[in-house]
PDB file of N, CA and C in Angstrom:
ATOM      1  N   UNK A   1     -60.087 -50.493 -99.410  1.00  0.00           N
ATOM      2  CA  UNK A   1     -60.549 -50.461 -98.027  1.00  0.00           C
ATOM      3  C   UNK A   1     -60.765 -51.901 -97.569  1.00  0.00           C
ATOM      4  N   UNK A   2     -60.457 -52.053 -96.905  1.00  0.00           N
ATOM      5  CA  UNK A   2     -60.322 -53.329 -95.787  1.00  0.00           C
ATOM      6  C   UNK A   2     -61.751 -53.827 -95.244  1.00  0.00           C
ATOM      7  N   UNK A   3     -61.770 -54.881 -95.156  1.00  0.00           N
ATOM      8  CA  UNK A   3     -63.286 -55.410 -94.913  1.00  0.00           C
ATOM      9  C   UNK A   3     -63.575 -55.013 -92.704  1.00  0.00           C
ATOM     10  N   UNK A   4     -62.314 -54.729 -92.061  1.00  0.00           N
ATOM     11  CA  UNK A   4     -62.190 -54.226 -91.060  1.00  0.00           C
ATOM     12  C   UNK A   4     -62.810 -52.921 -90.827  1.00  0.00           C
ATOM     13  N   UNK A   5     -62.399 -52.090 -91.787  1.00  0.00           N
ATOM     14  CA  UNK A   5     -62.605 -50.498 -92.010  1.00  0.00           C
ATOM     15  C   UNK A   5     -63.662 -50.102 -92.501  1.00  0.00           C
ATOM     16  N   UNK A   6     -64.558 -51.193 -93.054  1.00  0.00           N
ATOM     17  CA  UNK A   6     -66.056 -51.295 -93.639  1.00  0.00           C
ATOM     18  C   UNK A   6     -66.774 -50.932 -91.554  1.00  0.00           C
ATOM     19  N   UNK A   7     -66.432 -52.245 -91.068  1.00  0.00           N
ATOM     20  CA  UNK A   7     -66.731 -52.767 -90.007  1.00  0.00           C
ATOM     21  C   UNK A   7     -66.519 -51.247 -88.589  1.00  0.00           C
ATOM     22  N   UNK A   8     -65.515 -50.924 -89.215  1.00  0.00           N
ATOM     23  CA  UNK A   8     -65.625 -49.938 -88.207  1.00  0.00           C
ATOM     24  C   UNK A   8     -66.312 -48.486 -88.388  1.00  0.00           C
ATOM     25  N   UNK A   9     -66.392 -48.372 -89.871  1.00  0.00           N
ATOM     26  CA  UNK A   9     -67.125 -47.179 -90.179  1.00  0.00           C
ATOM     27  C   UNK A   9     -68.543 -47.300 -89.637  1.00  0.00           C
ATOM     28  N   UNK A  10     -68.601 -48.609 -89.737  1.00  0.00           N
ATOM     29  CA  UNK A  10     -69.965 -48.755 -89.383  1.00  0.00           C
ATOM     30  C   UNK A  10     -70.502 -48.727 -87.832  1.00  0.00           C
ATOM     31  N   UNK A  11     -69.558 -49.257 -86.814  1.00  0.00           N
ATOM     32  CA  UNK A  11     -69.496 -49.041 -85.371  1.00  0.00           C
ATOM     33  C   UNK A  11     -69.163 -48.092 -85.405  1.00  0.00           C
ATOM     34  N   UNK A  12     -68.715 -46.709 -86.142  1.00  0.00           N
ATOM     35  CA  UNK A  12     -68.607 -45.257 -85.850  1.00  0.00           C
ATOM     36  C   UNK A  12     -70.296 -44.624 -86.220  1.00  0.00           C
ATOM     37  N   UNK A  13     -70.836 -44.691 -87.122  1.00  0.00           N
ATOM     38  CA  UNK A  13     -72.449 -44.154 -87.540  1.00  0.00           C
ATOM     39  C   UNK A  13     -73.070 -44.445 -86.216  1.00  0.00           C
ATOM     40  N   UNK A  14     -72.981 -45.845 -86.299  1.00  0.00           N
ATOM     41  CA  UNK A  14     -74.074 -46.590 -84.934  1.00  0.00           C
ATOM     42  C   UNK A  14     -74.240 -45.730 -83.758  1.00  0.00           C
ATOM     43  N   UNK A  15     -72.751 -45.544 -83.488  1.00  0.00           N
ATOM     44  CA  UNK A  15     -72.402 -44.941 -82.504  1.00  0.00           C
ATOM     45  C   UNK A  15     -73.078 -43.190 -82.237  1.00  0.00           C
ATOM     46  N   UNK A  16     -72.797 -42.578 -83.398  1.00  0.00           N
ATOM     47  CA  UNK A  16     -72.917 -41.006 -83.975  1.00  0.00           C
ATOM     48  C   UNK A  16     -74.323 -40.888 -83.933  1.00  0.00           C
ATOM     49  N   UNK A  17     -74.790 -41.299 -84.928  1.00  0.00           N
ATOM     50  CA  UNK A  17     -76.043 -41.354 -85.012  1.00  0.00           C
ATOM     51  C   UNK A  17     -77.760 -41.363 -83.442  1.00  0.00           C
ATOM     52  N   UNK A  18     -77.409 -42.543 -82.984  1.00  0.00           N
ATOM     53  CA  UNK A  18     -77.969 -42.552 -81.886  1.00  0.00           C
ATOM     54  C   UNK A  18     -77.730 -41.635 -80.957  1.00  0.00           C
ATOM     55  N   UNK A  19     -76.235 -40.893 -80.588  1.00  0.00           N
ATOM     56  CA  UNK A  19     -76.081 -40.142 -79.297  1.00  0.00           C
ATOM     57  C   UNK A  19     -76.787 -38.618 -79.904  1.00  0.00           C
ATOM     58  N   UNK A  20     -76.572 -38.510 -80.880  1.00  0.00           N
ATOM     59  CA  UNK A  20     -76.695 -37.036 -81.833  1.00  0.00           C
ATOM     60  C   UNK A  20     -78.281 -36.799 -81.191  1.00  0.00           C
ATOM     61  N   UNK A  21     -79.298 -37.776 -80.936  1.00  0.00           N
ATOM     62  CA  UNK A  21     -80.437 -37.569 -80.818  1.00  0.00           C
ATOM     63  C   UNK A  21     -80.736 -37.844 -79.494  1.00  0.00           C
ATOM     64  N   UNK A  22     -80.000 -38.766 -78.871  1.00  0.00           N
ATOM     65  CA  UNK A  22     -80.084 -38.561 -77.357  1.00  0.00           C
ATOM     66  C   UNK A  22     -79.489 -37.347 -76.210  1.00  0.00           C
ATOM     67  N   UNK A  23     -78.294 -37.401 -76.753  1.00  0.00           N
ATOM     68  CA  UNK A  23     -77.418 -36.197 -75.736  1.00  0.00           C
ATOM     69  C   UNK A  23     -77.962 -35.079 -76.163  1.00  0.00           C
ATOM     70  N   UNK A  24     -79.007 -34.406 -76.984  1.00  0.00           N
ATOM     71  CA  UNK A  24     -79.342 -32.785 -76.743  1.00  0.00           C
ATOM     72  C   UNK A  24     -80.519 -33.220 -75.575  1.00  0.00           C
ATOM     73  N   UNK A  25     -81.532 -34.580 -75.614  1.00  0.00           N
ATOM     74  CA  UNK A  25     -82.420 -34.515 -74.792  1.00  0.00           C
ATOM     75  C   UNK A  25     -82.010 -34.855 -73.348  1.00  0.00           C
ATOM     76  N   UNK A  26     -81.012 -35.462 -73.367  1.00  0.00           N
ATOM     77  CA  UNK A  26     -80.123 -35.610 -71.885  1.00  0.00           C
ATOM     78  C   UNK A  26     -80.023 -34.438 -71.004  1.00  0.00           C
ATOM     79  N   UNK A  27     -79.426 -33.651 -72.145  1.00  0.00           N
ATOM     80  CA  UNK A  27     -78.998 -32.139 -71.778  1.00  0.00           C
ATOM     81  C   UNK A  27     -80.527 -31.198 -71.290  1.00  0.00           C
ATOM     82  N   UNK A  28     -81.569 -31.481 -71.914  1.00  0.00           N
ATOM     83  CA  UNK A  28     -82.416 -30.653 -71.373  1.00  0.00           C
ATOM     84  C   UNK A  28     -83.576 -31.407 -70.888  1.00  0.00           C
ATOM     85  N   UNK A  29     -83.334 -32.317 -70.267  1.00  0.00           N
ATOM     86  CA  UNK A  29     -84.546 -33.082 -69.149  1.00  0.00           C
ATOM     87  C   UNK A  29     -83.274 -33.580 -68.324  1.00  0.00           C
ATOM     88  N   UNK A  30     -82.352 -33.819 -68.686  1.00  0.00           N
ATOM     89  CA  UNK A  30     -81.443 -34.419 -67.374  1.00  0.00           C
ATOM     90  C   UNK A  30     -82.004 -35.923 -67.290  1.00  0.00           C
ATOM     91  N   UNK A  31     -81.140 -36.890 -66.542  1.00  0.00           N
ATOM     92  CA  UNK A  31     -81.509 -37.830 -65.867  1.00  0.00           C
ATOM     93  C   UNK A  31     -82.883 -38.243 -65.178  1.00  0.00           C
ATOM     94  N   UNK A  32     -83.814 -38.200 -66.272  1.00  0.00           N
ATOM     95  CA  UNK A  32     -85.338 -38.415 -65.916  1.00  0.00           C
ATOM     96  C   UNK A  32     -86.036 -39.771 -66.305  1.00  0.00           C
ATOM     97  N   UNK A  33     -85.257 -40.766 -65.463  1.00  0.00           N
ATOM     98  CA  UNK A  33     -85.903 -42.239 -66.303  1.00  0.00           C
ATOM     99  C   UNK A  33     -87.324 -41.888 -66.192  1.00  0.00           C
ATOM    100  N   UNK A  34     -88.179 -41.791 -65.542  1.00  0.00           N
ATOM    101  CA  UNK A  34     -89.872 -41.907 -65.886  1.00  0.00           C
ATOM    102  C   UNK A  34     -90.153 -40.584 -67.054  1.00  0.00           C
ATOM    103  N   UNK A  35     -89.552 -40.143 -67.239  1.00  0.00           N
ATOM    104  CA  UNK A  35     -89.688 -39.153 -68.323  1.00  0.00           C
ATOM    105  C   UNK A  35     -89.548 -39.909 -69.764  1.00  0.00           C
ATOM    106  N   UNK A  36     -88.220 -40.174 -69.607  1.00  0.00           N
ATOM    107  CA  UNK A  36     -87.456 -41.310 -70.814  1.00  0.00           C
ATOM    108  C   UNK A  36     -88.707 -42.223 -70.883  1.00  0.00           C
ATOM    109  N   UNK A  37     -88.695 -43.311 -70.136  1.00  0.00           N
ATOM    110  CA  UNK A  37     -89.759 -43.969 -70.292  1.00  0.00           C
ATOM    111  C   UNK A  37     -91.036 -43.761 -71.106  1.00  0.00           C
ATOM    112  N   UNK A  38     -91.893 -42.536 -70.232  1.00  0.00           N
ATOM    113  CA  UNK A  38     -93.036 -42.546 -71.057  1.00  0.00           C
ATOM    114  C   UNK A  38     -92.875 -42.103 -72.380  1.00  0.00           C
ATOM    115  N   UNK A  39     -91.674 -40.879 -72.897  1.00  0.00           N
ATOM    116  CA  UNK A  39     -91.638 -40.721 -73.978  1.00  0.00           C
ATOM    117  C   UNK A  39     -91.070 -42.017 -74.941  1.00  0.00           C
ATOM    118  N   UNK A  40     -90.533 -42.752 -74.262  1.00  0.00           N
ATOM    119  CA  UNK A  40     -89.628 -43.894 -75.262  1.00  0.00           C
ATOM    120  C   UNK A  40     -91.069 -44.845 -75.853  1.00  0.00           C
ATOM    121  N   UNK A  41     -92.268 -44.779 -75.027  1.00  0.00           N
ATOM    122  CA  UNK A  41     -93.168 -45.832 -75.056  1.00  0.00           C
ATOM    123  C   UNK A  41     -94.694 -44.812 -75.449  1.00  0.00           C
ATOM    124  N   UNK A  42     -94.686 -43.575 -76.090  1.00  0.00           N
ATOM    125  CA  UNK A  42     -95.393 -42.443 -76.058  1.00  0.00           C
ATOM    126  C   UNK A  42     -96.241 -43.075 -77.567  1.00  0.00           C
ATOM    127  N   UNK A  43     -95.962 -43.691 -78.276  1.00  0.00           N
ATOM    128  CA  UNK A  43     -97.097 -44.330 -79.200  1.00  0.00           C
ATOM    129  C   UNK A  43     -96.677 -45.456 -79.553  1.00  0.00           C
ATOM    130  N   UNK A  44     -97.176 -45.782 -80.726  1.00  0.00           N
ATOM    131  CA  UNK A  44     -96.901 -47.577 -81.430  1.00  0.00           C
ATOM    132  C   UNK A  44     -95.736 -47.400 -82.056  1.00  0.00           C
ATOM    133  N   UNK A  45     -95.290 -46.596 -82.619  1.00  0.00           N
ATOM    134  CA  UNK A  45     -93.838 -46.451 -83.806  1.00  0.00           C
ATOM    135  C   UNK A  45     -92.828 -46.255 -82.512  1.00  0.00           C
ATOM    136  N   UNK A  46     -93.064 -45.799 -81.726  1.00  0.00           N
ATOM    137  CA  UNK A  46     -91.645 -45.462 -80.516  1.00  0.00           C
ATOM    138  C   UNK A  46     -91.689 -46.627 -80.157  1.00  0.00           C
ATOM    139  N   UNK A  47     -92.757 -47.484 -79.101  1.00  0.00           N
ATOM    140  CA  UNK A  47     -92.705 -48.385 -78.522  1.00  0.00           C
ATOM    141  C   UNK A  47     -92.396 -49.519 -79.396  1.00  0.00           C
ATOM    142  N   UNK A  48     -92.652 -49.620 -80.481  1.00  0.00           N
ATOM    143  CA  UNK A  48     -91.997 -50.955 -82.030  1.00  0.00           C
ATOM    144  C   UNK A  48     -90.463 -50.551 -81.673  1.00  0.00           C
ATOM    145  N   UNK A  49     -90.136 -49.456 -81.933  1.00  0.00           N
ATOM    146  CA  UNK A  49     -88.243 -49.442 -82.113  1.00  0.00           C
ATOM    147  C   UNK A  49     -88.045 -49.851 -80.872  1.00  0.00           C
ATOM    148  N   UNK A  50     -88.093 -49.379 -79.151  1.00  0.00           N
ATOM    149  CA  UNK A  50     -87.501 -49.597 -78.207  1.00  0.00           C
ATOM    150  C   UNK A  50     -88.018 -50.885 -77.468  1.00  0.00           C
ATOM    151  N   UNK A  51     -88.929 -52.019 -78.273  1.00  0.00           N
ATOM    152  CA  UNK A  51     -88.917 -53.250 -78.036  1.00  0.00           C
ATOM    153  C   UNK A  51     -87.861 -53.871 -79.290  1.00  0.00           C
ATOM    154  N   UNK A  52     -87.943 -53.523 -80.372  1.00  0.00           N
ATOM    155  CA  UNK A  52     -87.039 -53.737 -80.928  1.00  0.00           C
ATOM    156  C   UNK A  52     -85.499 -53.941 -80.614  1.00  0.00           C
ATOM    157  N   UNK A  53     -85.571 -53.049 -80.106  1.00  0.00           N
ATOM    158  CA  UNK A  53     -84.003 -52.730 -79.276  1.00  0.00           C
ATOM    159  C   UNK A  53     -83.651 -53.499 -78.231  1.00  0.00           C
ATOM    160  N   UNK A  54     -84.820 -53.855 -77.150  1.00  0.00           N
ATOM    161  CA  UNK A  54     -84.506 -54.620 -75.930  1.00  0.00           C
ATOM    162  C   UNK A  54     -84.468 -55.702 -76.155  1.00  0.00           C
ATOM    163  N   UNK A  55     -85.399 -56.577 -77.819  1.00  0.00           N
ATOM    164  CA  UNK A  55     -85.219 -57.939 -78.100  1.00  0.00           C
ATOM    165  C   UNK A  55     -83.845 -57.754 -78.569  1.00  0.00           C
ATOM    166  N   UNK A  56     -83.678 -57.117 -79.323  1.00  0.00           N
ATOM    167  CA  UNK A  56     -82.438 -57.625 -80.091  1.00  0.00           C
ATOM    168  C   UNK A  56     -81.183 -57.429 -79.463  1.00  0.00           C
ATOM    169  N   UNK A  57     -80.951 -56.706 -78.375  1.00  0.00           N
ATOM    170  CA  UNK A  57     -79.916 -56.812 -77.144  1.00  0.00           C
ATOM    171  C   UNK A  57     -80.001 -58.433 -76.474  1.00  0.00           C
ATOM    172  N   UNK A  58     -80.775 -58.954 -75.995  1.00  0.00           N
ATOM    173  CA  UNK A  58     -80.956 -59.949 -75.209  1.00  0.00           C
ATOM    174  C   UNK A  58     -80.786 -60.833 -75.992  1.00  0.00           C
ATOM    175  N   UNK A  59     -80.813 -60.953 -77.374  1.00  0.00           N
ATOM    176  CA  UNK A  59     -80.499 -62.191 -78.349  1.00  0.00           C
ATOM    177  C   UNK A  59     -79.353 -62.502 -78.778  1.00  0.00           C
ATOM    178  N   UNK A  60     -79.047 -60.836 -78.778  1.00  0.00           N
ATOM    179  CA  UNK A  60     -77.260 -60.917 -79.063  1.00  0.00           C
ATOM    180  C   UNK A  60     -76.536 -61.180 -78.322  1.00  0.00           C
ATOM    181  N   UNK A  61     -76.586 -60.913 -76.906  1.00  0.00           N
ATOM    182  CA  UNK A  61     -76.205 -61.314 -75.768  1.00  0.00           C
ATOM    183  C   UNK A  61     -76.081 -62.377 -75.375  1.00  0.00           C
ATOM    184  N   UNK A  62     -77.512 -62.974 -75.320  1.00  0.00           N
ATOM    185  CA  UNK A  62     -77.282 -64.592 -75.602  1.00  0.00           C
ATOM    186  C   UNK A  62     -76.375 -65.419 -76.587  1.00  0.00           C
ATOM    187  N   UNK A  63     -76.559 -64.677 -77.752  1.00  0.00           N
ATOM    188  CA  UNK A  63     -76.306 -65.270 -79.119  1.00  0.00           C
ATOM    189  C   UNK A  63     -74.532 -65.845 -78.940  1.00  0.00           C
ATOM    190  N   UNK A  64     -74.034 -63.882 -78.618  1.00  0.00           N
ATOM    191  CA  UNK A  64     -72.767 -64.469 -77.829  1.00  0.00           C
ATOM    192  C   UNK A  64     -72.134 -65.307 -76.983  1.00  0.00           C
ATOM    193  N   UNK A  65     -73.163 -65.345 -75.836  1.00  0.00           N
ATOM    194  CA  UNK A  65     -72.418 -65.792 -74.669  1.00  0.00           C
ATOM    195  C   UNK A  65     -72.608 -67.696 -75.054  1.00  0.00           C
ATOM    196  N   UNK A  66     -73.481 -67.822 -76.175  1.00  0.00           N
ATOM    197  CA  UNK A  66     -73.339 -69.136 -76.124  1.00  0.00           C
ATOM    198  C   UNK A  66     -72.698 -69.984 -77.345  1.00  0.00           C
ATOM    199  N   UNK A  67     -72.231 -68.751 -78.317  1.00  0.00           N
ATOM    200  CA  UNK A  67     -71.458 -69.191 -79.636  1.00  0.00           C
ATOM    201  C   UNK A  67     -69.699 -68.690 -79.377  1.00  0.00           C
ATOM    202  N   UNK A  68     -69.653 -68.074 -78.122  1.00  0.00           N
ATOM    203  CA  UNK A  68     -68.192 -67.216 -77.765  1.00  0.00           C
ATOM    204  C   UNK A  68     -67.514 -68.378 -77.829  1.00  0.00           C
ATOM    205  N   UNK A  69     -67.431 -69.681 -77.387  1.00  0.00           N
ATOM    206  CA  UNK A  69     -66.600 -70.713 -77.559  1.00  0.00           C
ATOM    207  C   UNK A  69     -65.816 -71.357 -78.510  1.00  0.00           C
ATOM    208  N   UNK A  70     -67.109 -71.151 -79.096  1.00  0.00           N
ATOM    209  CA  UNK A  70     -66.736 -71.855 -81.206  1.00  0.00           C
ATOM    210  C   UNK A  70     -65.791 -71.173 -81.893  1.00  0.00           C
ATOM    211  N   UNK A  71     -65.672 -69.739 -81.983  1.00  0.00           N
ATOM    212  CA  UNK A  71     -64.986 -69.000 -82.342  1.00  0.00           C
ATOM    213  C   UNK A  71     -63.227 -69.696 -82.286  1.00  0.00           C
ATOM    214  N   UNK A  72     -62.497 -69.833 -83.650  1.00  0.00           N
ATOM    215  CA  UNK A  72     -61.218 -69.801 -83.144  1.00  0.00           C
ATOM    216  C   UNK A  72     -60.240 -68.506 -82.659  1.00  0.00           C
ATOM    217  N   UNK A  73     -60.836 -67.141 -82.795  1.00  0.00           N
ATOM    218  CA  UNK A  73     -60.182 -66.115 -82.359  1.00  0.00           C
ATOM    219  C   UNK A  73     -60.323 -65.352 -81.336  1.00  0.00           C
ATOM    220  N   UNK A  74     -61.806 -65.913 -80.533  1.00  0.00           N
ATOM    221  CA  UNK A  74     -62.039 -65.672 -79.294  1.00  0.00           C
ATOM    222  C   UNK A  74     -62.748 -64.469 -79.475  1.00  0.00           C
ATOM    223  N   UNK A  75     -63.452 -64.283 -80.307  1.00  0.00           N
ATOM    224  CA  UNK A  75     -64.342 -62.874 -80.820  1.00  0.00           C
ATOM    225  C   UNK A  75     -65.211 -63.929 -81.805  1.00  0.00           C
ATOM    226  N   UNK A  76     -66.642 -63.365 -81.408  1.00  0.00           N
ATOM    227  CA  UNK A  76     -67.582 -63.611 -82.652  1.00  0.00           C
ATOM    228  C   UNK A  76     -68.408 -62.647 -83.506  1.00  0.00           C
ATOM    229  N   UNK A  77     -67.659 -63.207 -84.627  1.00  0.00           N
ATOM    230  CA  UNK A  77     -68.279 -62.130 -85.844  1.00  0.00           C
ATOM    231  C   UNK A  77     -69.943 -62.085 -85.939  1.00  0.00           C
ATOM    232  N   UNK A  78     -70.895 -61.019 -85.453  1.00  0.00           N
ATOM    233  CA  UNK A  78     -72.277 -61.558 -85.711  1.00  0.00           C
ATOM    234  C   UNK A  78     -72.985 -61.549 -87.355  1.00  0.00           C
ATOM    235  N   UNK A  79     -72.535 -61.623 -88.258  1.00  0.00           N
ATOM    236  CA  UNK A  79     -73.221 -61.301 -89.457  1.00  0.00           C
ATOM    237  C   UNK A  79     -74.075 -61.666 -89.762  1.00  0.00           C
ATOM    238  N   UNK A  80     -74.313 -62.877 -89.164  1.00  0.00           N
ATOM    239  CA  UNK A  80     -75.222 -63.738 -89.325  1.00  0.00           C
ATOM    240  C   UNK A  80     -76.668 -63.405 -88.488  1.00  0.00           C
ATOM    241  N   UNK A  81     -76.560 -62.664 -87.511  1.00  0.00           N
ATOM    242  CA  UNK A  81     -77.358 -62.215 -86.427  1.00  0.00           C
ATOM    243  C   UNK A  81     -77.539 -60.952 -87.208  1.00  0.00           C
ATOM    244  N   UNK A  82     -76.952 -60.197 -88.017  1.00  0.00           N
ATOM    245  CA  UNK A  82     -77.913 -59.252 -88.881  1.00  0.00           C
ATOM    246  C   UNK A  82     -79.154 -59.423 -89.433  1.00  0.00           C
ATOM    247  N   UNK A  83     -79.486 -60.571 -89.910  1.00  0.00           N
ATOM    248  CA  UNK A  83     -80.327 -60.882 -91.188  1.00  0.00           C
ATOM    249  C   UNK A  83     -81.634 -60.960 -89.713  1.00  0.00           C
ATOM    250  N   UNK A  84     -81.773 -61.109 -88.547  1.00  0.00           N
ATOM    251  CA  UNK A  84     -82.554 -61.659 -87.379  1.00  0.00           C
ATOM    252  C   UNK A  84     -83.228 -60.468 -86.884  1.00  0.00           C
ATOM    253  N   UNK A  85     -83.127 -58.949 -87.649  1.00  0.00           N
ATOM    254  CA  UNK A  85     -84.058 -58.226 -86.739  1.00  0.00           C
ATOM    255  C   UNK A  85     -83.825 -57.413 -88.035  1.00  0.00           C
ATOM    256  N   UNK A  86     -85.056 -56.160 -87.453  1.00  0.00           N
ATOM    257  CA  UNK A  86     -84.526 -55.210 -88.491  1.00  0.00           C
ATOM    258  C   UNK A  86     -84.351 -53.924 -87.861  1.00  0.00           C
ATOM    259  N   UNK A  87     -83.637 -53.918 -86.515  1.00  0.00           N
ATOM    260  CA  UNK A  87     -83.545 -53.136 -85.915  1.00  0.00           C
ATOM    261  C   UNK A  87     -81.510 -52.737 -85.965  1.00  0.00           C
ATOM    262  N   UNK A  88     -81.666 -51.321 -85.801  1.00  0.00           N
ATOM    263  CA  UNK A  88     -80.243 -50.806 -86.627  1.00  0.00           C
ATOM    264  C   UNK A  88     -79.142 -51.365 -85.186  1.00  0.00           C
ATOM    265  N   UNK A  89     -79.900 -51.465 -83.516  1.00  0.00           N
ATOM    266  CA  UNK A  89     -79.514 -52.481 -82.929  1.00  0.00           C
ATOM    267  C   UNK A  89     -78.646 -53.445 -83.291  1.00  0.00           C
ATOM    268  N   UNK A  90     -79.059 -54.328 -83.546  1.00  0.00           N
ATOM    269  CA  UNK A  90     -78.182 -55.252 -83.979  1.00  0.00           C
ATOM    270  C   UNK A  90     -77.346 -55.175 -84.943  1.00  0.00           C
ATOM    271  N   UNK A  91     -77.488 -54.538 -85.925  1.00  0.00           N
ATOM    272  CA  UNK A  91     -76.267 -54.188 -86.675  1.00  0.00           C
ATOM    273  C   UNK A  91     -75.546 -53.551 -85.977  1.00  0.00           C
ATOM    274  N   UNK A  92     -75.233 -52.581 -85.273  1.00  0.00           N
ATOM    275  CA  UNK A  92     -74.767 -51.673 -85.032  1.00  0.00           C
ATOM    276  C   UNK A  92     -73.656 -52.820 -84.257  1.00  0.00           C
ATOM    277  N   UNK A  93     -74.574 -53.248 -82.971  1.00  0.00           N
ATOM    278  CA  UNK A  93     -73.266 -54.337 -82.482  1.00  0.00           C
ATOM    279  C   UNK A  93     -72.427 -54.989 -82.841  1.00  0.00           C
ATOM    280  N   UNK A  94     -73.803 -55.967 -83.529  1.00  0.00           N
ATOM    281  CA  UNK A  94     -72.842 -56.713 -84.928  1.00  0.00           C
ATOM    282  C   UNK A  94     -71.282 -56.704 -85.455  1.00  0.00           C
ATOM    283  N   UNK A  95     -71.871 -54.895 -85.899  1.00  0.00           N
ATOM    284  CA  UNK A  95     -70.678 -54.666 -86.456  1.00  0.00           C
ATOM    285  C   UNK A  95     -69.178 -54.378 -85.555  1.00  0.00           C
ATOM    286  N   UNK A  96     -69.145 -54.281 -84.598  1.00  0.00           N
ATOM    287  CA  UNK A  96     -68.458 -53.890 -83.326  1.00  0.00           C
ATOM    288  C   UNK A  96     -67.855 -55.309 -83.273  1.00  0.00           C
ATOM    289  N   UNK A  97     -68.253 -56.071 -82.838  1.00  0.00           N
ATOM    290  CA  UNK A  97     -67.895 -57.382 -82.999  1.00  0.00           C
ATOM    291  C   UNK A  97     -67.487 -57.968 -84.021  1.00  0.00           C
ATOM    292  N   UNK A  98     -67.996 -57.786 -85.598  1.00  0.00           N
ATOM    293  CA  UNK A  98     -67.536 -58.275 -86.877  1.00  0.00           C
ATOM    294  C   UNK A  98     -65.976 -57.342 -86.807  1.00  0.00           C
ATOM    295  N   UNK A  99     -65.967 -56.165 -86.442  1.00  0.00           N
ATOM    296  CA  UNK A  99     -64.840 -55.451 -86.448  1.00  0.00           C
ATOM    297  C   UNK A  99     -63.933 -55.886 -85.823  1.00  0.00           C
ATOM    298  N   UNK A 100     -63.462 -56.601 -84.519  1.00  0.00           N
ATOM    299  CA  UNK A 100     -62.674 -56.893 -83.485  1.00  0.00           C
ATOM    300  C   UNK A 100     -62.684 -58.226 -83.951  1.00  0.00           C
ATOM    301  N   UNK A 101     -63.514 -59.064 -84.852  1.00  0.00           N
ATOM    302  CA  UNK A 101     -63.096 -60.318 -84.903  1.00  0.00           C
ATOM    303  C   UNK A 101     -62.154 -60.165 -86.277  1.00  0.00           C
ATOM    304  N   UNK A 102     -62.692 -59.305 -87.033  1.00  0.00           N
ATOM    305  CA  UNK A 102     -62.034 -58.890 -88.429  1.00  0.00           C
ATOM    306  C   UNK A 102     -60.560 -58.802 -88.310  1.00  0.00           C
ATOM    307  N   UNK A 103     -60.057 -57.989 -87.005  1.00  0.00           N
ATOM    308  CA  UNK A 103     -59.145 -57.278 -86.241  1.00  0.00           C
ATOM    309  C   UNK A 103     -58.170 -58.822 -86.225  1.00  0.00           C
ATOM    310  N   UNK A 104     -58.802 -59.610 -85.228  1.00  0.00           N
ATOM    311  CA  UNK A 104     -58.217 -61.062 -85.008  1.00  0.00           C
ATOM    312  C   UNK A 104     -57.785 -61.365 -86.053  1.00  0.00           C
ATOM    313  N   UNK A 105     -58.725 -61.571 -86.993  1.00  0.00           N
ATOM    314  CA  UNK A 105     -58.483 -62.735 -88.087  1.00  0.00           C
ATOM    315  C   UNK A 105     -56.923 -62.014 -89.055  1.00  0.00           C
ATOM    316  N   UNK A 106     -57.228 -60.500 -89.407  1.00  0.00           N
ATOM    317  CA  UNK A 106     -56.005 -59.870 -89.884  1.00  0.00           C
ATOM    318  C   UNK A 106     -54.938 -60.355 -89.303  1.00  0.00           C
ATOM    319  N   UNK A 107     -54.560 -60.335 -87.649  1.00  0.00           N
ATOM    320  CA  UNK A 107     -53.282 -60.704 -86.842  1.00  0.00           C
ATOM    321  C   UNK A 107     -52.982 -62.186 -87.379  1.00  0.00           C
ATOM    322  N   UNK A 108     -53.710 -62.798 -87.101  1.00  0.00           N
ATOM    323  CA  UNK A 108     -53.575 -64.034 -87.331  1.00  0.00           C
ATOM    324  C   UNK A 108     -53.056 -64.392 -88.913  1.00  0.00           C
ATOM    325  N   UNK A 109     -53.711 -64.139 -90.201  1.00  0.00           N
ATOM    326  CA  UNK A 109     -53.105 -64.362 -91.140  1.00  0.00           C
ATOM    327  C   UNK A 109     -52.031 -63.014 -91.162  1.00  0.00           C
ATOM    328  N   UNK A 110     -51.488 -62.745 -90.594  1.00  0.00           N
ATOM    329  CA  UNK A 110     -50.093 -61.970 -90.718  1.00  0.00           C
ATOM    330  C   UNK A 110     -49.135 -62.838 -90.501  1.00  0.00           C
ATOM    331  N   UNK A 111     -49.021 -63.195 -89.269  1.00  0.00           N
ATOM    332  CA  UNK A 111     -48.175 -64.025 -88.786  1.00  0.00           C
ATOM    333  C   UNK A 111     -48.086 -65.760 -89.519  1.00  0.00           C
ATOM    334  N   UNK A 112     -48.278 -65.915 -90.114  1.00  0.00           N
ATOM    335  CA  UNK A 112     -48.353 -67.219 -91.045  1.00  0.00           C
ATOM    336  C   UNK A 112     -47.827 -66.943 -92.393  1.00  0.00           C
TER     337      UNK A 112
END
């Protein structure tokens, strides 16, 4: 198995995982941000993960938009931005990105 196919199994869980527990509650409250809300922020263990989540979006985001240059394949692998939270967040992206840069780097040593 391919260090790509690691990368994408893993942007497939990320993916699975999170909706599996959102889309039944979608389905039966509907589109209720002040609902979402108070339940997302309803004690200390909820409100730890979904600050968790909003730091580690905004870091990665950043992280990207200001390391996207360096990159010679025009994708940045975050692996390094794993070890920075311990929220499944950032891996999850991470890996989305480690995957598509993985993707690059394969094309590239093909053709050589």
């Amino acid at each position: 198995m391919r260090l790509r196919h690691v990368y994408l199994v893993c942007c497939v869980i990320g993916l699975v995982l999170p909706c599996s527990q959102f889309v039944p509650w979608l389905l039966e409250h509907g589109l209720n941000v002040t609902l979402f809300l108070r339940e997302l922020f309803a004690n200390r263990i909820s409100a730890f993960f979904a600050m968790d989540l909003i730091v580690s979006a905004i870091v990665l985001i950043w992280f990207i938009k200001a390391k996207a240059n360096v990159c010679e394949s025009g994708f940045f692998g975050c692996r390094r931005l794993e070890h920075w939270s311990s929220g499944s967040s950032v891996y999850r992206l991470g890996s989305r990105f480690s995957f598509l840069r993985q993707v690059t780097l394969d094309r590239t040593a093909a053709r050589t």
